[in-house]
C-alpha atoms as a PDB file:
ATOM      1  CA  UNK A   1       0.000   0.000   0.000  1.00  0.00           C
ATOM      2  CA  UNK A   2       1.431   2.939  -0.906  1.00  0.00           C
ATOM      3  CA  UNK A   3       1.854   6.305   0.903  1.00  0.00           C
ATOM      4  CA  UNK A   4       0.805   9.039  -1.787  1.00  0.00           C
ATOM      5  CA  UNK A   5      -0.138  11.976   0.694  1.00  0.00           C
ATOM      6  CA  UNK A   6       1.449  13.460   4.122  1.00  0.00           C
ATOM      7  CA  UNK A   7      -0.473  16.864   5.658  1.00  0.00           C
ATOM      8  CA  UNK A   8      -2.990  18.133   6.565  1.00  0.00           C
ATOM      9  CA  UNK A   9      -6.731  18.967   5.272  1.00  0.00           C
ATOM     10  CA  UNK A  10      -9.366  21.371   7.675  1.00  0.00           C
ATOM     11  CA  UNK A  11     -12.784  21.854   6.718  1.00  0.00           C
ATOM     12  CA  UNK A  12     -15.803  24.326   7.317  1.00  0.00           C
ATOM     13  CA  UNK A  13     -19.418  24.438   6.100  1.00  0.00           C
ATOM     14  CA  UNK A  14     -21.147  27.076   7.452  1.00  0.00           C
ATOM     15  CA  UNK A  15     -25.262  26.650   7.792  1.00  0.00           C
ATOM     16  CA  UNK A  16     -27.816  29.230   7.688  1.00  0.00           C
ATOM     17  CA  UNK A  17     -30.686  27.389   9.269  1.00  0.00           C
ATOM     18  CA  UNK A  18     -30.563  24.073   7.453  1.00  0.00           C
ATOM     19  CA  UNK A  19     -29.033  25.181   4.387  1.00  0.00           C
ATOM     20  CA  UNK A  20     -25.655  25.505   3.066  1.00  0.00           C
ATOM     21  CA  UNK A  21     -23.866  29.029   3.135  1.00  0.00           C
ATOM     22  CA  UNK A  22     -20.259  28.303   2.852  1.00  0.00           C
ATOM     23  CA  UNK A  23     -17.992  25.699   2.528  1.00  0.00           C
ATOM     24  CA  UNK A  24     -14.013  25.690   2.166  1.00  0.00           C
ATOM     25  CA  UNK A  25     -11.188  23.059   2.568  1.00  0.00           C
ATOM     26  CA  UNK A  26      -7.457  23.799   2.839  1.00  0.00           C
ATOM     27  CA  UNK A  27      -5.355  21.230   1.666  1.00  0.00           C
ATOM     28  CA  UNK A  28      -1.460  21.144   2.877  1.00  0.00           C
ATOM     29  CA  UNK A  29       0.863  19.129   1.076  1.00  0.00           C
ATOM     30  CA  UNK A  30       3.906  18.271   3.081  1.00  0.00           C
ATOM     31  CA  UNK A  31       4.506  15.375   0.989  1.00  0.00           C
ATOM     32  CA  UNK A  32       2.755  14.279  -1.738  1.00  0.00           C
ATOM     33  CA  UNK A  33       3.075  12.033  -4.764  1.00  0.00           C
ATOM     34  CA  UNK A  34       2.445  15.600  -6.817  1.00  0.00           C
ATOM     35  CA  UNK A  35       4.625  17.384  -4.372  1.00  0.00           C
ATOM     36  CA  UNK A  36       4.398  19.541  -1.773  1.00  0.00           C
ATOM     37  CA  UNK A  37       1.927  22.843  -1.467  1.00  0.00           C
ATOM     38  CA  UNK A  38      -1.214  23.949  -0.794  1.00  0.00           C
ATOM     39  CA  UNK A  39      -4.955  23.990  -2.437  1.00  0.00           C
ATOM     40  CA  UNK A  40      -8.121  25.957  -1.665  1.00  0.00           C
ATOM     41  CA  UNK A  41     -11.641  24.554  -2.450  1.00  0.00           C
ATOM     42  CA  UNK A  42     -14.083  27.276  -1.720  1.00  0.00           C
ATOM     43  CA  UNK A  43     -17.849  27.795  -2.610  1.00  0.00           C
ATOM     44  CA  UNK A  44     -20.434  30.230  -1.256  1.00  0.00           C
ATOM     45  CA  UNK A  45     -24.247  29.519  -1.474  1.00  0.00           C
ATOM     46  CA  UNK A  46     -25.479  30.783  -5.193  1.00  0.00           C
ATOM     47  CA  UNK A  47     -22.182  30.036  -7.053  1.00  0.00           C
ATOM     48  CA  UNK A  48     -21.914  27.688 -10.287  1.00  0.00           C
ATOM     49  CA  UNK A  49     -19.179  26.156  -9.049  1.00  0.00           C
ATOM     50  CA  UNK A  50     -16.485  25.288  -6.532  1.00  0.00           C
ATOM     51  CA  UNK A  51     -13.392  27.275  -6.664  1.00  0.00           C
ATOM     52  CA  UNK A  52     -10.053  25.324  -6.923  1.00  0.00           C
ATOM     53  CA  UNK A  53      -7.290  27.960  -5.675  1.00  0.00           C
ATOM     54  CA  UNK A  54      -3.519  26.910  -5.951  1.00  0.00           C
ATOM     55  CA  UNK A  55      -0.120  28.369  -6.518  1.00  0.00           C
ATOM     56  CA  UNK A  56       0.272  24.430  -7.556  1.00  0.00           C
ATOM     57  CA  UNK A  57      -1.739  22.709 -10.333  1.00  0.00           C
ATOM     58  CA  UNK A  58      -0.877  19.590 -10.670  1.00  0.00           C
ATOM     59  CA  UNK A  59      -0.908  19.171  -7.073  1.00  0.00           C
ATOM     60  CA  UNK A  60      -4.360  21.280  -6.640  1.00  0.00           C
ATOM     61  CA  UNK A  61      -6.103  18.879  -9.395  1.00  0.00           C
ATOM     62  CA  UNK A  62      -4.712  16.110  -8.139  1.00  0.00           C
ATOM     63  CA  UNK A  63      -6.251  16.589  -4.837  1.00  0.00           C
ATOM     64  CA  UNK A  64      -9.629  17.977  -5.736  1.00  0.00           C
ATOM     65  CA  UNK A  65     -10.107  15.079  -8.463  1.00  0.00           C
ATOM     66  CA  UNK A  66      -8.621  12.366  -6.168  1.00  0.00           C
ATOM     67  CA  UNK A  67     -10.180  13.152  -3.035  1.00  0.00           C
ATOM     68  CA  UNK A  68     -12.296  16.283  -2.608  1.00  0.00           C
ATOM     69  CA  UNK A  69     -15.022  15.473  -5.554  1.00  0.00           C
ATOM     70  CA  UNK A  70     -15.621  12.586  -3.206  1.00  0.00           C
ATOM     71  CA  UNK A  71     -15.599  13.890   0.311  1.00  0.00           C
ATOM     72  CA  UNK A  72     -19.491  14.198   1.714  1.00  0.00           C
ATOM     73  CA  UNK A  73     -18.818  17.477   2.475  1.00  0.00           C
ATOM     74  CA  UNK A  74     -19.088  18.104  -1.490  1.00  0.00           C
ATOM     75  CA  UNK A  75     -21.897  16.133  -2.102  1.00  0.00           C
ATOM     76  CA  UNK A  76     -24.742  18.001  -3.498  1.00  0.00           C
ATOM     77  CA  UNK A  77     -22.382  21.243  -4.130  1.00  0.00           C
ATOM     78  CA  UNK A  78     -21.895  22.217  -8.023  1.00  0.00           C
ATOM     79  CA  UNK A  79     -18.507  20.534  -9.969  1.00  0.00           C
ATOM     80  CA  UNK A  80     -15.163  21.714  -8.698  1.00  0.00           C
ATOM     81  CA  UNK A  81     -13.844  24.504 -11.511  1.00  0.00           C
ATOM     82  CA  UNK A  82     -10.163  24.710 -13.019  1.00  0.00           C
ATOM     83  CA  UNK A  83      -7.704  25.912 -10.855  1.00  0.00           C
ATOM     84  CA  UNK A  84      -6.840  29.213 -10.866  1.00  0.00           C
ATOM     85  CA  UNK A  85      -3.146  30.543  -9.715  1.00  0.00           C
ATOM     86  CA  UNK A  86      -3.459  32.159  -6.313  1.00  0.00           C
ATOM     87  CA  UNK A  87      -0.379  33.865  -3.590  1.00  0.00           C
ATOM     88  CA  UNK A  88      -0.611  32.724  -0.760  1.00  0.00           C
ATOM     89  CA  UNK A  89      -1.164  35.578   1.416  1.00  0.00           C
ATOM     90  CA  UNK A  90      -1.026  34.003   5.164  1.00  0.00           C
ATOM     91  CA  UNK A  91      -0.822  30.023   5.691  1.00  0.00           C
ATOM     92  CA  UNK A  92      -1.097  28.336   9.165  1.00  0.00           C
ATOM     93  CA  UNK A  93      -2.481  24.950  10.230  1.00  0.00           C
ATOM     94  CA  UNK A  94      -1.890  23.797  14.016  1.00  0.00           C
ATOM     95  CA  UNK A  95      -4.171  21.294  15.673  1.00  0.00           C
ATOM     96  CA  UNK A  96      -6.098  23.791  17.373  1.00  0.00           C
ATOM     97  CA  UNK A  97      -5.907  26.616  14.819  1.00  0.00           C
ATOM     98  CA  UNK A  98      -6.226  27.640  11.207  1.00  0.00           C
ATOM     99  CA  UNK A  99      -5.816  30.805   9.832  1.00  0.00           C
ATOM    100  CA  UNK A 100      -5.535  31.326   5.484  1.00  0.00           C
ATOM    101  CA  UNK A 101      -6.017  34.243   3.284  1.00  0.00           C
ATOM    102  CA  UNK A 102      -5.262  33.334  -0.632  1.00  0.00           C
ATOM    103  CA  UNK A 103      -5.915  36.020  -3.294  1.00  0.00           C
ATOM    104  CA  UNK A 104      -6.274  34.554  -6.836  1.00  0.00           C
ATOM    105  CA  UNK A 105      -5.007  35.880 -10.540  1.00  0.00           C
ATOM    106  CA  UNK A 106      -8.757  36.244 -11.496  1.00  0.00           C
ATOM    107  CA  UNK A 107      -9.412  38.259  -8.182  1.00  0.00           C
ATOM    108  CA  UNK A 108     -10.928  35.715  -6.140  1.00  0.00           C
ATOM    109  CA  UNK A 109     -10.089  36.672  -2.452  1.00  0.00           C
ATOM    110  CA  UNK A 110     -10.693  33.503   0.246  1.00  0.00           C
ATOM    111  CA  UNK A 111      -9.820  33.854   4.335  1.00  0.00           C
ATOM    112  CA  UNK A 112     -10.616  31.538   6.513  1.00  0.00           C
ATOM    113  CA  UNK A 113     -10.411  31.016  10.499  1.00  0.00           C
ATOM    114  CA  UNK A 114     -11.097  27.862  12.432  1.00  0.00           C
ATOM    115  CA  UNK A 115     -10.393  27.947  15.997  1.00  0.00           C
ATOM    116  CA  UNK A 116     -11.801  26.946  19.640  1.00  0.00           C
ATOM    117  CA  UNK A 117     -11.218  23.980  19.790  1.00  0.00           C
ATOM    118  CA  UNK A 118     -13.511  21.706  22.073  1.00  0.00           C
ATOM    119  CA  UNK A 119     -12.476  17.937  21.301  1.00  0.00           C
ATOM    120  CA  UNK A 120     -10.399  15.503  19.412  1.00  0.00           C
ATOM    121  CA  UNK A 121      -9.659  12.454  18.334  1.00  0.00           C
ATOM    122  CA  UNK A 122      -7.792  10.005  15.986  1.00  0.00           C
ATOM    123  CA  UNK A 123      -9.333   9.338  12.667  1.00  0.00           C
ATOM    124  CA  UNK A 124      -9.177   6.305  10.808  1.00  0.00           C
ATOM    125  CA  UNK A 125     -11.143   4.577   7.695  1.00  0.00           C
ATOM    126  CA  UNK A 126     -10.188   1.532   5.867  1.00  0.00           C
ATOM    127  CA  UNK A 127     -11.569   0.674   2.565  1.00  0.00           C
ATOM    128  CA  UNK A 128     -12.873   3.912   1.135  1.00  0.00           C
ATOM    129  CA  UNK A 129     -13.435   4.265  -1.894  1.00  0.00           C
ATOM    130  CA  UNK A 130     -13.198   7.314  -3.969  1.00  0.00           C
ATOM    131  CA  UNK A 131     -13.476   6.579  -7.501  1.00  0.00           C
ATOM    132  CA  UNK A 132     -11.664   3.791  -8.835  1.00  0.00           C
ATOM    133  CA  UNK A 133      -9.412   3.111  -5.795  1.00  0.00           C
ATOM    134  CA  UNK A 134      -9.553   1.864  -2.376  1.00  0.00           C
ATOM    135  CA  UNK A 135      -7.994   4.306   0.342  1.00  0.00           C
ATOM    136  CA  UNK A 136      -6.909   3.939   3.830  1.00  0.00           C
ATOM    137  CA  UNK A 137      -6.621   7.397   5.735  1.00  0.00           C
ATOM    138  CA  UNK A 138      -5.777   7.844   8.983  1.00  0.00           C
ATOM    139  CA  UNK A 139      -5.267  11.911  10.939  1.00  0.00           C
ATOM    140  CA  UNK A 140      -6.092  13.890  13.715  1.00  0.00           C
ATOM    141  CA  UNK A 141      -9.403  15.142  14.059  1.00  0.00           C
ATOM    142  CA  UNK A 142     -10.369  18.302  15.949  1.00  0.00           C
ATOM    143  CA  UNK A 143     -13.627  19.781  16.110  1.00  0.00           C
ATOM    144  CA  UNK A 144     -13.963  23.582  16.611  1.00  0.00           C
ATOM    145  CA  UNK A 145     -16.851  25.646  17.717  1.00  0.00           C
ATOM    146  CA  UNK A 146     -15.849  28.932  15.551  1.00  0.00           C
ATOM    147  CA  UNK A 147     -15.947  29.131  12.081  1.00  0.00           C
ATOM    148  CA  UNK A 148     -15.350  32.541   9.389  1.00  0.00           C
ATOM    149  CA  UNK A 149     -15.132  32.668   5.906  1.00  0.00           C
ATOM    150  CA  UNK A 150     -14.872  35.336   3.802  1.00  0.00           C
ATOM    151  CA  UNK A 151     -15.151  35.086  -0.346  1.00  0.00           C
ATOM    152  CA  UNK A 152     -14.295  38.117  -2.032  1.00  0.00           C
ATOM    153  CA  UNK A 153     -14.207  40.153   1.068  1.00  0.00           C
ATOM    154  CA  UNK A 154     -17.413  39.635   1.940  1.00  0.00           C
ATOM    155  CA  UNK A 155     -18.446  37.832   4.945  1.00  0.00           C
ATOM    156  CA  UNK A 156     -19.752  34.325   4.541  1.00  0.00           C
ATOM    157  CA  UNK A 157     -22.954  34.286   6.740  1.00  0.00           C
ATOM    158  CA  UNK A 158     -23.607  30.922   8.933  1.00  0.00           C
ATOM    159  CA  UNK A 159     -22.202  28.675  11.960  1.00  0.00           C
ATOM    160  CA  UNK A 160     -21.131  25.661  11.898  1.00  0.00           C
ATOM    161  CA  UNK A 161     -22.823  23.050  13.555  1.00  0.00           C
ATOM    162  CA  UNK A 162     -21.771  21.442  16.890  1.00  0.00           C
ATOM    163  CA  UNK A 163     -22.444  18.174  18.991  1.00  0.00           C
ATOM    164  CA  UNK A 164     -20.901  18.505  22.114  1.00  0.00           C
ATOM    165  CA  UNK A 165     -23.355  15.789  22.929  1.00  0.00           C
ATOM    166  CA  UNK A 166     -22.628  12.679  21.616  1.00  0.00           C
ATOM    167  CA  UNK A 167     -20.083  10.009  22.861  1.00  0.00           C
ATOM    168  CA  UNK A 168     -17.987  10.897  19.281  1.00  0.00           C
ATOM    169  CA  UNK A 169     -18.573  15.092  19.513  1.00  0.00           C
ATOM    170  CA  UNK A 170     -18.505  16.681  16.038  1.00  0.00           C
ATOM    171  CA  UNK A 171     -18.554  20.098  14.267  1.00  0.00           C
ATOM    172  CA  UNK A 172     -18.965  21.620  10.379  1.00  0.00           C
ATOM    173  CA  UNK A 173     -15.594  23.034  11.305  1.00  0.00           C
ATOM    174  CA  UNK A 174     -12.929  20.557  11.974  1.00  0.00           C
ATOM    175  CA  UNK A 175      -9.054  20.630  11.984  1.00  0.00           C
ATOM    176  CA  UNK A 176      -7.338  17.129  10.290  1.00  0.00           C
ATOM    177  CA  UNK A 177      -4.058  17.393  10.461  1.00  0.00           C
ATOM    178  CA  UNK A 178      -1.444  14.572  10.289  1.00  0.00           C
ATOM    179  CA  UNK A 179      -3.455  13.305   7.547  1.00  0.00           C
ATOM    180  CA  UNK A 180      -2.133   9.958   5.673  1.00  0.00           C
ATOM    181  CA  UNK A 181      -3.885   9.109   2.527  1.00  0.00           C
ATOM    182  CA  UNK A 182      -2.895   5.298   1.047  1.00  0.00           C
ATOM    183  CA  UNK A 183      -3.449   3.945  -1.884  1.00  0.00           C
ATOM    184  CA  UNK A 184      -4.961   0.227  -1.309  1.00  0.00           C
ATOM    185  CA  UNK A 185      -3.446  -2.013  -4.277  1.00  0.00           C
ATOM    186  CA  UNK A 186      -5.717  -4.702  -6.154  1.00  0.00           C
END
């Protein structure tokens, strides 16, 4: 089974009453099959389409074809778009705190914040499959209670949702980090 990505990947959708507002995902390269760098998948709530952000695009495609079309978090949301070159503008991904601002060659402008941090845990799934292959991935999942997003500097307006409750707490805003994707052979 081979090892094809090493970093990290956090997450927010933001709700407005039941529906979707917001959604972005921040994917961190430190190793990859593609390389390392960084990817932005961002969509607000009226847009055609999912915007793929990267200074990389080989890397940025890789990941939104490979894994983010996939993800549940997607599901329902328009097709991702071509990537578009972006600068990275402010980059940092801890286990308890994110904080990105990317500004893109056709003006797109996405920041992002995830932070207060109320639980986490160790993720793991075996046998998921995305496409045509089989994946194991295994990180460190924190859920956070706080949650902005801003697309083109305007403000995206929701909150994520929180269960404190439950025996496995989750949140619409969650930090993975030390995120292993594997590549389960025939």
């Amino acid at each position: 089974m081979p090892v094809e990505f090493i970093g990290a990947n956090p997450n927010v959708t933001l709700l407005r009453g039941q529906d979707r507002a917001g959604f972005v995902s921040l994917w961190e390269a430190e190793w990859s099959i593609r390389g390392p760098g960084v990817a932005v998948l961002a969509w607000t709530d009226g847009e055609e389409q999912v915007r793929l952000l990267t200074p990389e695009f080989a890397l940025g495609s890789w990941l939104a074809e490979t894994f983010s079309r996939h993800f549940p978090e997607l599901s329902g949301l328009p097709d991702i778009g071509e990537p578009v070159e972006c600068e990275v503008r402010e980059w940092r991904i801890t286990a308890d705190y994110v904080r990105a601002r990317v500004t893109a060659e056709d003006g797109s402008r996405v920041a992002v914040s995830i932070g207060q941090p109320f639980a986490s845990r160790p993720g793991q799934v075996s046998d998921w499959e995305l496409g045509d292959a089989c994946w194991t991935m295994t990180n460190l999942l924190t859920f956070c209670t706080d949650a902005t997003l801003e697309v083109d500097d305007a403000r995206v307006f929701g909150r994520a949702t929180v269960n404190e409750d439950d025996e496995q707490p989750t949140s619409t805003a969650f930090i993975a980090t030390h995120e292993t994707w594997t590549r389960q052979l025939p």
